[in-house]
N, C-alpha and C. Protein backbone atom coordinates (compact mmCIF):
# COMPACT_ATOMS: atom_id res chain seq x y z
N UNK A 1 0.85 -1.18 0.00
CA UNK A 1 0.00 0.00 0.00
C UNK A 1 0.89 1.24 0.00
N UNK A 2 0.77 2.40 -0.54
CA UNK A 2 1.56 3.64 -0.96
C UNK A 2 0.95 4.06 0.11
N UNK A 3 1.73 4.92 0.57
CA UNK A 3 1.73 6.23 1.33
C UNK A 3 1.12 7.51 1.01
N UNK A 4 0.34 7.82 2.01
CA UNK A 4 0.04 9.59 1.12
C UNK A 4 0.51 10.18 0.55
N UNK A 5 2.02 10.69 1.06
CA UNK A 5 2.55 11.29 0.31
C UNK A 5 3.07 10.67 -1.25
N UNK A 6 3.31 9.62 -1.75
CA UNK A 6 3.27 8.65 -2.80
C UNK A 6 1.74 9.32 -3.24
N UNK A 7 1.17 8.64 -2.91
CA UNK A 7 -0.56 8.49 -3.46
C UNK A 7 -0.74 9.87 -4.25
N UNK A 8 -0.30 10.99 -3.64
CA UNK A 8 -0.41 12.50 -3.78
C UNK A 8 0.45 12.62 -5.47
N UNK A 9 1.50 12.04 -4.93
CA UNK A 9 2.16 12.40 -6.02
C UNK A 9 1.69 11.70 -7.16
N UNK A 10 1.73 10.68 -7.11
CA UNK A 10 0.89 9.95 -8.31
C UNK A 10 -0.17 10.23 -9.09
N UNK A 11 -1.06 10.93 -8.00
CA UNK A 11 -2.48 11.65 -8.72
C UNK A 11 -1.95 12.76 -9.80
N UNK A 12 -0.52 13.71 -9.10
CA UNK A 12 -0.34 14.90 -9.54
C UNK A 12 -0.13 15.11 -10.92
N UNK A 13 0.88 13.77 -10.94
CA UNK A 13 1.02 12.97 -12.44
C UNK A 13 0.09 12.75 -13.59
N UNK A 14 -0.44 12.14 -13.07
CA UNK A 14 -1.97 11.68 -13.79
C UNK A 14 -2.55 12.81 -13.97
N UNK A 15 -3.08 13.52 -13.62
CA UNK A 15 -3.43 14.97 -13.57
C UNK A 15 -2.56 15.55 -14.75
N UNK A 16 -1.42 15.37 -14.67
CA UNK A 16 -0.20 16.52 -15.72
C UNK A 16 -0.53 15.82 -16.92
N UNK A 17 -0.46 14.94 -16.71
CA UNK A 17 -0.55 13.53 -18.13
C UNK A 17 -1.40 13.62 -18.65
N UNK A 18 -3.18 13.81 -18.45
CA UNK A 18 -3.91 13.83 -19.08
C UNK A 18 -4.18 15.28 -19.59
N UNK A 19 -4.68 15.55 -20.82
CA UNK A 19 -4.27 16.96 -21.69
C UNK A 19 -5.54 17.48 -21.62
N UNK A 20 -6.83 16.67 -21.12
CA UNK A 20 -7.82 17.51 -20.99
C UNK A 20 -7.95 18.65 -19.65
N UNK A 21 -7.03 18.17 -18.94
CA UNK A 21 -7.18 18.90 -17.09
C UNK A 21 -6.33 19.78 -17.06
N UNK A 22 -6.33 21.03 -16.57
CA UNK A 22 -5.59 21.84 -16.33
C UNK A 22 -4.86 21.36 -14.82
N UNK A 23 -3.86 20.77 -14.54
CA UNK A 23 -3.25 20.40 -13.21
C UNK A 23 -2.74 21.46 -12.45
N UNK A 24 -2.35 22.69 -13.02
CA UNK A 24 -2.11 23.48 -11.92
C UNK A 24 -3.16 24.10 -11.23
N UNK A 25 -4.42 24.03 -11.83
CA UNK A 25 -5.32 24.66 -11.51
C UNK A 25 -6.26 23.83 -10.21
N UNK A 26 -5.60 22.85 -9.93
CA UNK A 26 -6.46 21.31 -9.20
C UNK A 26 -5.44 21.37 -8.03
N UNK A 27 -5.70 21.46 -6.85
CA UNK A 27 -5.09 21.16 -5.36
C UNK A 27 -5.42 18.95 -4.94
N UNK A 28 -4.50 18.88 -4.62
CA UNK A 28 -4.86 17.31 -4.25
C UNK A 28 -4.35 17.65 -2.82
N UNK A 29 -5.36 17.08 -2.23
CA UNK A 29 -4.92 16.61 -0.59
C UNK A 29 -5.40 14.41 -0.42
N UNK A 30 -4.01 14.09 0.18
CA UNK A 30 -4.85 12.98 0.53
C UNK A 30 -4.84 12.47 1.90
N UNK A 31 -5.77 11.71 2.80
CA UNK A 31 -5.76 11.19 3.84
C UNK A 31 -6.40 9.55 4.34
N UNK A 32 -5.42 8.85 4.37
CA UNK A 32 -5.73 7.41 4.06
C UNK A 32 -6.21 7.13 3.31
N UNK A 33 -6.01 7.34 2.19
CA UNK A 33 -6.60 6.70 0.48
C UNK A 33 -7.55 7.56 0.21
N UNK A 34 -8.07 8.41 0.55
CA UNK A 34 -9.00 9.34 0.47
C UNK A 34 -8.41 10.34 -0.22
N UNK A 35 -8.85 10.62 -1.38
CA UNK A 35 -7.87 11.98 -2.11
C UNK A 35 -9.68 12.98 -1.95
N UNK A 36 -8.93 14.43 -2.41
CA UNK A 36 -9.79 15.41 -1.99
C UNK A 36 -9.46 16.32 -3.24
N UNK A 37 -10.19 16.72 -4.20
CA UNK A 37 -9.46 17.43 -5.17
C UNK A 37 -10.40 19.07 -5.09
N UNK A 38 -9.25 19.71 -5.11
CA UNK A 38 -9.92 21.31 -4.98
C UNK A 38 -9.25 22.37 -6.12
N UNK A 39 -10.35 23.15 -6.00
CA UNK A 39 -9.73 24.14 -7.59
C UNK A 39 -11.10 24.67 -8.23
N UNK A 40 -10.48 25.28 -9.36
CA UNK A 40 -11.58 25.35 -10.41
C UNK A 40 -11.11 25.22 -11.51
N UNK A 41 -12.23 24.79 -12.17
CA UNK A 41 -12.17 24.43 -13.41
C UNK A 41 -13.08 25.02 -14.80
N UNK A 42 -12.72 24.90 -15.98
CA UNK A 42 -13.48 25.71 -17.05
C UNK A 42 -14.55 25.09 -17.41
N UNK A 43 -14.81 23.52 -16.95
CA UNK A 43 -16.20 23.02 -17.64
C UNK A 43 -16.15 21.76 -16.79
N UNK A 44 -17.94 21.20 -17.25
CA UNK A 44 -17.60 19.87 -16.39
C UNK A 44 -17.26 19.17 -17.04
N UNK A 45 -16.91 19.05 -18.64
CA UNK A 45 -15.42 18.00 -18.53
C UNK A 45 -14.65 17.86 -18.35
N UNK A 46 -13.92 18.55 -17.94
CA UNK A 46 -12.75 19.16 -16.86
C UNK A 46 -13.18 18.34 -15.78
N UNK A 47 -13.77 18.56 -15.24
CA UNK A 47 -14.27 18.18 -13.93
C UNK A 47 -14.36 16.98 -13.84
N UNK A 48 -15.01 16.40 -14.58
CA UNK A 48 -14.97 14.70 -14.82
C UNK A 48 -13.77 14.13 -14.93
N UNK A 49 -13.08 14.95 -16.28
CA UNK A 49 -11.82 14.23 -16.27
C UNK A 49 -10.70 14.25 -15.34
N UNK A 50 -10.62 14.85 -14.31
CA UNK A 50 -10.12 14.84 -13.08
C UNK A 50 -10.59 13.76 -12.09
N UNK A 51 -11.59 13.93 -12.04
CA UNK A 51 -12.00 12.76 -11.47
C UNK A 51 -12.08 11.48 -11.75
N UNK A 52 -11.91 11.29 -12.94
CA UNK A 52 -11.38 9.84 -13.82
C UNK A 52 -9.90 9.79 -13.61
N UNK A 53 -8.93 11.13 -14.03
CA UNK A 53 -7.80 10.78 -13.70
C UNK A 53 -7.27 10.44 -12.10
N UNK A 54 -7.79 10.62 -10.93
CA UNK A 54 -7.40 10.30 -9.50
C UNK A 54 -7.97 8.91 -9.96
N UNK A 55 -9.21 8.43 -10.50
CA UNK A 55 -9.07 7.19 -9.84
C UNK A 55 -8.62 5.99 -11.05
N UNK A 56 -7.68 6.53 -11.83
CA UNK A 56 -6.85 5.31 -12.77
C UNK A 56 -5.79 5.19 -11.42
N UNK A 57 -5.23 6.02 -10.29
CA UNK A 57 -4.28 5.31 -10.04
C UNK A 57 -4.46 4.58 -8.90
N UNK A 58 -3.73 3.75 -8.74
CA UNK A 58 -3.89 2.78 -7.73
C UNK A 58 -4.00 3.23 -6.29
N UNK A 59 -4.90 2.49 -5.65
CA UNK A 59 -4.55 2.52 -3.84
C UNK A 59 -5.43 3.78 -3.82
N UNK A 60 -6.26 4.24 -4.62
CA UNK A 60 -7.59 5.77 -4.41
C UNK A 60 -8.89 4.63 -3.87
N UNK A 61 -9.14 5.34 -2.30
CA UNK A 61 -10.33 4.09 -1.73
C UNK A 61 -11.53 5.42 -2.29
N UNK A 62 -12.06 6.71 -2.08
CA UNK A 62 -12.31 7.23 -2.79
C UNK A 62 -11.94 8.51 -2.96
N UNK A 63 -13.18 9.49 -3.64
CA UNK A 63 -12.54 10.72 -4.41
C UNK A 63 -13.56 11.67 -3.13
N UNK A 64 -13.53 13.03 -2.74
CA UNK A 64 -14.00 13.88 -2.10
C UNK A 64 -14.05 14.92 -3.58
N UNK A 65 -15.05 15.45 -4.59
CA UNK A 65 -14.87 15.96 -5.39
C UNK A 65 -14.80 17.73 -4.75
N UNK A 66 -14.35 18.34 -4.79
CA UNK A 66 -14.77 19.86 -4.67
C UNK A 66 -14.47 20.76 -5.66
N UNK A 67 -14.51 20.55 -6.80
CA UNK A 67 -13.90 21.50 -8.05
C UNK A 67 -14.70 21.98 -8.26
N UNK A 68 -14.99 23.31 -8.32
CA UNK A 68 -15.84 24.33 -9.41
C UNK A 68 -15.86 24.41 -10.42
N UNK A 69 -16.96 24.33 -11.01
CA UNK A 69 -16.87 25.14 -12.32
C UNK A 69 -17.17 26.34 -12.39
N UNK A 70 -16.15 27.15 -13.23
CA UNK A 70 -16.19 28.44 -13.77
C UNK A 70 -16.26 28.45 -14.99
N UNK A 71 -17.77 28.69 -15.84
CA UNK A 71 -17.94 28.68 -17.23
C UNK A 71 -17.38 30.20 -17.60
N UNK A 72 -16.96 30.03 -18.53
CA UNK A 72 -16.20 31.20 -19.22
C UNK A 72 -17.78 32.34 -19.74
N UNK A 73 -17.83 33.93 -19.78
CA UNK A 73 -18.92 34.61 -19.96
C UNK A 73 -19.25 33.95 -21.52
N UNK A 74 -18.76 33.47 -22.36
CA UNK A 74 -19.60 33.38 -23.82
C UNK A 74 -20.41 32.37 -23.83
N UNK A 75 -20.04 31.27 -22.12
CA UNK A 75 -20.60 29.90 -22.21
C UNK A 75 -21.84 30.01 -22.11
N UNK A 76 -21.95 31.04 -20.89
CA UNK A 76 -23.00 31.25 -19.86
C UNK A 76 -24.68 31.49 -21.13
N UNK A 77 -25.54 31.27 -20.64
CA UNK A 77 -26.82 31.61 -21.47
C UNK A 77 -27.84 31.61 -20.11
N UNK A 78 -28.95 32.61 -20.77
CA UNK A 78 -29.30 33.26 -20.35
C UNK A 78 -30.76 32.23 -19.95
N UNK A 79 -31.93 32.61 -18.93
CA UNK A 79 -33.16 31.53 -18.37
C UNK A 79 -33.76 31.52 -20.11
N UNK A 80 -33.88 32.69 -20.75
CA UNK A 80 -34.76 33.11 -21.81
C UNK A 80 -34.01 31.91 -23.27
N UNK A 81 -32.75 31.74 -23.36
CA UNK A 81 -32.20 31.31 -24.20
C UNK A 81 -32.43 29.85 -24.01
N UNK A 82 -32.14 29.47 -22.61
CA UNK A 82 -32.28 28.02 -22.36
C UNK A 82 -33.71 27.54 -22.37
N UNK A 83 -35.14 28.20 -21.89
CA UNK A 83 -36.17 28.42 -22.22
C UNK A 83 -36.34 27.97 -23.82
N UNK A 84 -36.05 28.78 -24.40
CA UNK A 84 -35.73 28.58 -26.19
C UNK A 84 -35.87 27.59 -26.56
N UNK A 85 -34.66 27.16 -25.99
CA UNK A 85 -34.09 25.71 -26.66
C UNK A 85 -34.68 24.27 -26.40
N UNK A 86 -35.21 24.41 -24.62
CA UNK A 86 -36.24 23.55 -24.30
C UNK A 86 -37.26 23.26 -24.54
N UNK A 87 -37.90 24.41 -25.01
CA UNK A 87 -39.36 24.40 -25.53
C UNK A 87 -38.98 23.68 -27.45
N UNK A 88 -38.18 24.33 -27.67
CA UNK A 88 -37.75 23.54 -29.45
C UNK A 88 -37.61 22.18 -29.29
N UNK A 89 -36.71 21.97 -27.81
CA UNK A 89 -36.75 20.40 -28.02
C UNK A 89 -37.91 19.56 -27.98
N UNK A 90 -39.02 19.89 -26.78
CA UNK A 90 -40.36 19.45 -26.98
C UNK A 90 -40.99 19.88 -27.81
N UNK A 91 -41.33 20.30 -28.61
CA UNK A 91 -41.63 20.58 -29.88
C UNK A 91 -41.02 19.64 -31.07
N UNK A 92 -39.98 19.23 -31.12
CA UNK A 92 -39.69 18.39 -31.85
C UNK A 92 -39.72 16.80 -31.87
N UNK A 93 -39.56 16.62 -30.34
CA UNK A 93 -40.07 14.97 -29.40
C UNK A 93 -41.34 14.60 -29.94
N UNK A 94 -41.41 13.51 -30.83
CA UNK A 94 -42.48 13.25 -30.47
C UNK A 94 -43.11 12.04 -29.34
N UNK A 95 -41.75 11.63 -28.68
CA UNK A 95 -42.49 11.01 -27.52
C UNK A 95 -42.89 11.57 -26.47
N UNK A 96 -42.50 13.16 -26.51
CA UNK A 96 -42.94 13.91 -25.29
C UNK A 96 -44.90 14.55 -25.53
N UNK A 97 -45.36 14.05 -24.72
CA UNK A 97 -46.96 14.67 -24.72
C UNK A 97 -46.80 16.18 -25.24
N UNK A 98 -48.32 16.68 -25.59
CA UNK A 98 -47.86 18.10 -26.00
C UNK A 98 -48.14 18.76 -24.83
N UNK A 99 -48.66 18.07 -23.59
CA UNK A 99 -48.73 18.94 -22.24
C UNK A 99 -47.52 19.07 -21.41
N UNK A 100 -46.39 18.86 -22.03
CA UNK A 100 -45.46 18.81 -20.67
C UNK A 100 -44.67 20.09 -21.79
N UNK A 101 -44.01 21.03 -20.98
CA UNK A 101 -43.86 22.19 -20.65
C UNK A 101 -42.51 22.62 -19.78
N UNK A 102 -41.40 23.34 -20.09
CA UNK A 102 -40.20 23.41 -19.40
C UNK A 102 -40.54 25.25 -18.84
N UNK A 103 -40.28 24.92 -17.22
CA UNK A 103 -39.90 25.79 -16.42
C UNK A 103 -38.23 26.11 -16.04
N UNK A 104 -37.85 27.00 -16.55
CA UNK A 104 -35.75 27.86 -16.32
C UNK A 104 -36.32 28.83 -15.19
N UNK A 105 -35.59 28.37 -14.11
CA UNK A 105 -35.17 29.29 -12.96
C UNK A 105 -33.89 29.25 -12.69
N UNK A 106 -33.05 29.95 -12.76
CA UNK A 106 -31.49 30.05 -12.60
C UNK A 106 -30.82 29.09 -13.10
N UNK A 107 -30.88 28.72 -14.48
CA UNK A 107 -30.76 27.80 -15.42
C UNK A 107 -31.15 26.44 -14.91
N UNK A 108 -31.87 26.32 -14.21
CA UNK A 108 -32.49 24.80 -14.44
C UNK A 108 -33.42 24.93 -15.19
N UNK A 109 -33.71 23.47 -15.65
CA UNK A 109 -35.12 22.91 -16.05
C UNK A 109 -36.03 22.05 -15.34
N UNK A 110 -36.94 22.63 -15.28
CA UNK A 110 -38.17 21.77 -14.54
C UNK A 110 -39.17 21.28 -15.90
N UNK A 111 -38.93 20.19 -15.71
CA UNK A 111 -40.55 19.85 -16.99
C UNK A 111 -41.30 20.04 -16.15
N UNK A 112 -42.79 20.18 -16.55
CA UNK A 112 -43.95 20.57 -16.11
C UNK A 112 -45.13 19.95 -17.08
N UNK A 113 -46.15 19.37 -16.61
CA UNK A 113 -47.04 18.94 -17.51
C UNK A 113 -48.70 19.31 -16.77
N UNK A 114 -49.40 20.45 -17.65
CA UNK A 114 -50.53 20.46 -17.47
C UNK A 114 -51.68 20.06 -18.07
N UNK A 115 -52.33 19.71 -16.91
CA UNK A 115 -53.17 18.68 -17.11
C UNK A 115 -54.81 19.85 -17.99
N UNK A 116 -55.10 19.14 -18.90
CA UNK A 116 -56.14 20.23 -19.78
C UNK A 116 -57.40 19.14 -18.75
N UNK A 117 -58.31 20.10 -19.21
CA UNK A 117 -59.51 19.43 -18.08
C UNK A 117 -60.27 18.80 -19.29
N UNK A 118 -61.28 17.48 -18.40
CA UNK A 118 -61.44 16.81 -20.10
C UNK A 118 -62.69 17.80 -19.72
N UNK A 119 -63.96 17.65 -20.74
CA UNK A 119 -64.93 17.69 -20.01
C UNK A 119 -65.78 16.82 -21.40
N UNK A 120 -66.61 15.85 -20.09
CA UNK A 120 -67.22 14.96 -20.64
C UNK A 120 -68.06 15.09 -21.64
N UNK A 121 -68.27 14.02 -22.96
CA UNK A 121 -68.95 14.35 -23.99
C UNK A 121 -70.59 13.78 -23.57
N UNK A 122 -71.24 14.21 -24.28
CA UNK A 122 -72.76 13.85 -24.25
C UNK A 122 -72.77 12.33 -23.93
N UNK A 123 -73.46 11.88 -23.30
CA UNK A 123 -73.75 10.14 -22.77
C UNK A 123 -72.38 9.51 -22.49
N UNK A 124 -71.93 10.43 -21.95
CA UNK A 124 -70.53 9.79 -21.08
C UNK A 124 -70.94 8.69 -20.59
N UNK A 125 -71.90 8.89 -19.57
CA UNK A 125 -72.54 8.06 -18.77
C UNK A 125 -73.70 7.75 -18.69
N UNK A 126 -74.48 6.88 -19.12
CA UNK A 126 -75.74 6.13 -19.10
C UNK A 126 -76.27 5.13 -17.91
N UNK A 127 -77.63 4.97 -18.18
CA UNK A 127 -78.38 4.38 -17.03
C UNK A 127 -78.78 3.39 -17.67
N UNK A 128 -78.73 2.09 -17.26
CA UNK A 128 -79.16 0.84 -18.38
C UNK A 128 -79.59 0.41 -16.80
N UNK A 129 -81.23 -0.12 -17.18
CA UNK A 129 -81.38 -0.49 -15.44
C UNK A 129 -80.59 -1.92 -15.21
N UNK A 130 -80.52 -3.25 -16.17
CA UNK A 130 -80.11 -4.79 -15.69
C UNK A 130 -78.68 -4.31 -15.14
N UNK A 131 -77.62 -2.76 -15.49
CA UNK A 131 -76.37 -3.03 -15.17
C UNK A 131 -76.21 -1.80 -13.77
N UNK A 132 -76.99 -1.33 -13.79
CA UNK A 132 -76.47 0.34 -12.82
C UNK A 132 -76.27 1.32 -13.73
N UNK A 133 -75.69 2.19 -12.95
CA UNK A 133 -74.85 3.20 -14.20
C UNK A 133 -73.16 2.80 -14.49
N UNK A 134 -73.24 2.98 -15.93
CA UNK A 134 -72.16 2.73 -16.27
C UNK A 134 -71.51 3.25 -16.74
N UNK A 135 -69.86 3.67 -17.15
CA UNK A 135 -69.11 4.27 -17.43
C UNK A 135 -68.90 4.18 -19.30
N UNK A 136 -68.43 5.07 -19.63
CA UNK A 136 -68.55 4.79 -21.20
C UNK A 136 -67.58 4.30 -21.91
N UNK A 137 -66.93 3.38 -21.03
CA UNK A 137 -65.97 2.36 -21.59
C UNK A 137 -66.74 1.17 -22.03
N UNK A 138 -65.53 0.23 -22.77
CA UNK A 138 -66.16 -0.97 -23.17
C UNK A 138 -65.11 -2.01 -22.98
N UNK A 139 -65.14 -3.03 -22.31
CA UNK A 139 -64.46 -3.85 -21.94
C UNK A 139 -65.36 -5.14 -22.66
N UNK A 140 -63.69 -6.20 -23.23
CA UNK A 140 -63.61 -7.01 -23.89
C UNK A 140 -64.76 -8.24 -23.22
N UNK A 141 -65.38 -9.03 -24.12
CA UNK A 141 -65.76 -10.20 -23.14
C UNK A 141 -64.70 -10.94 -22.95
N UNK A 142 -63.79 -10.96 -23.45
CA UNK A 142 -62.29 -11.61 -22.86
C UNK A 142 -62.52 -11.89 -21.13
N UNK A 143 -62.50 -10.64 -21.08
CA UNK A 143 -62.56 -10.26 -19.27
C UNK A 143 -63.44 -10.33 -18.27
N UNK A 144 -64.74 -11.01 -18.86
CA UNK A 144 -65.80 -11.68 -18.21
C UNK A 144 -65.81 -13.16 -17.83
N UNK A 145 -66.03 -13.09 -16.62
CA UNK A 145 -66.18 -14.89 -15.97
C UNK A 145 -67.11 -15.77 -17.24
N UNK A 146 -67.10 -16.60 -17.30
CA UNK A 146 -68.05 -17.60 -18.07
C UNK A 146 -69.85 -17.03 -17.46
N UNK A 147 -69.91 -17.43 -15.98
CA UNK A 147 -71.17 -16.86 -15.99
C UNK A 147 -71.52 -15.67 -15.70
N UNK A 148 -70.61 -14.65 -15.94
CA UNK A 148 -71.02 -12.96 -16.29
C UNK A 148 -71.86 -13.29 -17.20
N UNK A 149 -71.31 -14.00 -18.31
CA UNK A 149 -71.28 -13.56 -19.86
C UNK A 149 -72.65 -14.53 -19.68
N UNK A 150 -73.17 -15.46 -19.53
CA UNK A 150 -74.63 -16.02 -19.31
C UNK A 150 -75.74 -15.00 -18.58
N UNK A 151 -75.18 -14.68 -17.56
CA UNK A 151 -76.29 -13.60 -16.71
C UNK A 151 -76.68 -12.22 -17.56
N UNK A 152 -75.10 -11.69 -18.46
CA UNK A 152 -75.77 -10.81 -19.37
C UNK A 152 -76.48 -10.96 -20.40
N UNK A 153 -76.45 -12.37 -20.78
CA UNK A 153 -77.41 -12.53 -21.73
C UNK A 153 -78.88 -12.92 -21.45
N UNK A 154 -79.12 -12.99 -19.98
CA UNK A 154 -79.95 -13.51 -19.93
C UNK A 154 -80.40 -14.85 -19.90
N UNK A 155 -79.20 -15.72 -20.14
CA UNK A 155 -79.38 -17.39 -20.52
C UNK A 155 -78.80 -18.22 -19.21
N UNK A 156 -79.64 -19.31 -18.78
CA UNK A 156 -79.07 -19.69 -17.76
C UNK A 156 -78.00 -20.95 -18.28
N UNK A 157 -77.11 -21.38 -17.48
CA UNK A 157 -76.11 -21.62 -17.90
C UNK A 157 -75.91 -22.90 -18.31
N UNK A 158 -76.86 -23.60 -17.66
CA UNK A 158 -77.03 -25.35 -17.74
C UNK A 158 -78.12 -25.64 -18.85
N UNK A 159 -78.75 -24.87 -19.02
CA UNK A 159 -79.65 -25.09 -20.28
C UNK A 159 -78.90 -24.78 -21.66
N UNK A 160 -78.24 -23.67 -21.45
CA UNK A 160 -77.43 -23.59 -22.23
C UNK A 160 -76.26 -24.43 -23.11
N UNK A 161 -75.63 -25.10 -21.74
CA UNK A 161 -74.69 -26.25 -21.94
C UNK A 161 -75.44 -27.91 -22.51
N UNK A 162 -76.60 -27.54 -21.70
CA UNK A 162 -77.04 -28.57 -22.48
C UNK A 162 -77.39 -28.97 -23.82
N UNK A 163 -77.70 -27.89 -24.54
CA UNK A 163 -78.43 -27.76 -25.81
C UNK A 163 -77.23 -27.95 -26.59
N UNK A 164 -76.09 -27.34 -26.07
CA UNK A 164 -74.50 -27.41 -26.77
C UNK A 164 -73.86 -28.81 -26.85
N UNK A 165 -74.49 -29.52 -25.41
CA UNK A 165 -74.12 -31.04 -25.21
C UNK A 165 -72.52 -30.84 -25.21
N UNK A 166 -72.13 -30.55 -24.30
CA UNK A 166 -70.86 -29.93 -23.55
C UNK A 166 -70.51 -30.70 -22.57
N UNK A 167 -71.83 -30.98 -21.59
CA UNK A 167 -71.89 -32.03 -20.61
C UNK A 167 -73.06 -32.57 -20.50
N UNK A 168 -73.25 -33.86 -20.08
CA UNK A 168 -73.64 -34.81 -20.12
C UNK A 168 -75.08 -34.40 -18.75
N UNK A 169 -76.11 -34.78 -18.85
CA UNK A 169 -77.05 -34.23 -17.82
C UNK A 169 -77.21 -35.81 -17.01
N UNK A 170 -77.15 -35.90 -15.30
CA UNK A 170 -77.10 -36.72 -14.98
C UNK A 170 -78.33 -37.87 -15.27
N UNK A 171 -77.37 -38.95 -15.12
CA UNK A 171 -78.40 -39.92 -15.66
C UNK A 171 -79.12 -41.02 -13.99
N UNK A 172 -80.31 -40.98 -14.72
CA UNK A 172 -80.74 -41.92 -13.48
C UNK A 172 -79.94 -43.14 -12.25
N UNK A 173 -78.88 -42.20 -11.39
CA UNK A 173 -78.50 -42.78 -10.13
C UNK A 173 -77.10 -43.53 -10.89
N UNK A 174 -76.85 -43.29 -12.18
CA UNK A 174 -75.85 -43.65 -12.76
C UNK A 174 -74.53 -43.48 -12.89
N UNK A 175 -73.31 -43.39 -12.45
CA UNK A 175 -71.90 -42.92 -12.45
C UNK A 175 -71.41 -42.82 -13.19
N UNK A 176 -71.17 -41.35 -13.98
CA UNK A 176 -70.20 -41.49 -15.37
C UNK A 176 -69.06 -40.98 -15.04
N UNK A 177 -67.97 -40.66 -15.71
CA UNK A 177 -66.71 -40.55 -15.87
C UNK A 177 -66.80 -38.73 -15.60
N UNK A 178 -65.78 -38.17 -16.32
CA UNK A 178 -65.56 -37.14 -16.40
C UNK A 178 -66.18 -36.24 -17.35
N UNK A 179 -66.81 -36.67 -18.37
CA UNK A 179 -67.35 -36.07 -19.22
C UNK A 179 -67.95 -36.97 -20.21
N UNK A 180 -68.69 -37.49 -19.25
CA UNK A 180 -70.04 -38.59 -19.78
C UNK A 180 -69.37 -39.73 -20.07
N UNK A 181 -68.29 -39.95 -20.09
CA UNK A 181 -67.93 -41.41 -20.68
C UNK A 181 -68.18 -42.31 -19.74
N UNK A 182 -68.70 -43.25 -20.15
CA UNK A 182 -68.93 -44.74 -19.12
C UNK A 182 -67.55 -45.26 -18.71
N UNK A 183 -67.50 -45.47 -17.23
CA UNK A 183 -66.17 -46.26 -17.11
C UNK A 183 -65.69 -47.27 -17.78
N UNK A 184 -64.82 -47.47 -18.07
CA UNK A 184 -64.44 -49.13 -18.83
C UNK A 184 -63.98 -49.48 -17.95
């Protein structure tokens, strides 16, 4: 296991070595494998890549990040600009609903989605007396028990089966099988 002072130096390296990081601009402190990186920096890839470079080297248990970013003034854009650009992007999504909506407060984004009010069309809802009132959906008979689907028709269920000869109607004190067959 390296030593802090080792560990330190090694990062400092790594740091110099990689061409995206400005290294003088980055403070390393470490304390039992714990490195701590302080500074600022021009972007967060900067920032990342600092933090990728501490932990290529060996014996980093972890990172304490504290680097700033300092975007340069041409980076910076304005709530109104970023606004802009958010609203173009939903506008162009078409997996985004057309109700959702971007709120910029000190350059964040908040999506936002408002809800339009429905308002119900004529016979939304009807009164059929055999069911209650019912909603103006329509659900599959898929999704009805066997004797839903008899009671809504009105048909009782054994008369029914019978006429279909589906099953077998008991026979005088007689024992059949499972589905009328005589035992063998």
């Amino acid at each position: 296991m390296k030593s802090d002072t080792q560990l330190k130096q090694d990062i400092e390296n790594e740091l110099r070595w990689d061409p995206s990081v400005h290294a003088e601009r980055i403070g390393v402190s470490v304390n039992n494998g714990v490195v701590e990186l302080d500074g600022h920096v021009d972007s967060y890839y900067e920032k990342w890549s600092a933090e990728r470079a501490a932990l290529r080297v060996g014996s980093v248990k972890a990172i304490a990040d504290e680097l700033k970013v300092d975007l340069p003034n041409s980076a910076t854009r304005t709530d109104e600009d970023i606004a802009r650009a958010a609203t173009n992007y939903l506008e162009w999504n078409d997996l985004v609903p057309d109700t959702v909506q971007a709120k910029v407060t000190d350059g964040w984004v908040t999506p936002r989605r408002h809800r339009r009010l429905a308002v119900p069309e004529r016979g939304h809802r009807e009164r059929r007396p055999e069911l209650g009132w019912r909603e103006g959906r329509r659900q599959s008979n898929n999704s009805k028990t066997q004797g839903e689907r008899y009671r809504r028709e009105g048909q009782d269920r054994r008369s029914t089966e019978a006429q279909r000869g589906d099953r077998c109607q008991p026979d005088q004190g007689r024992s059949h099988g499972r589905h009328g067959d005589a035992p063998g």
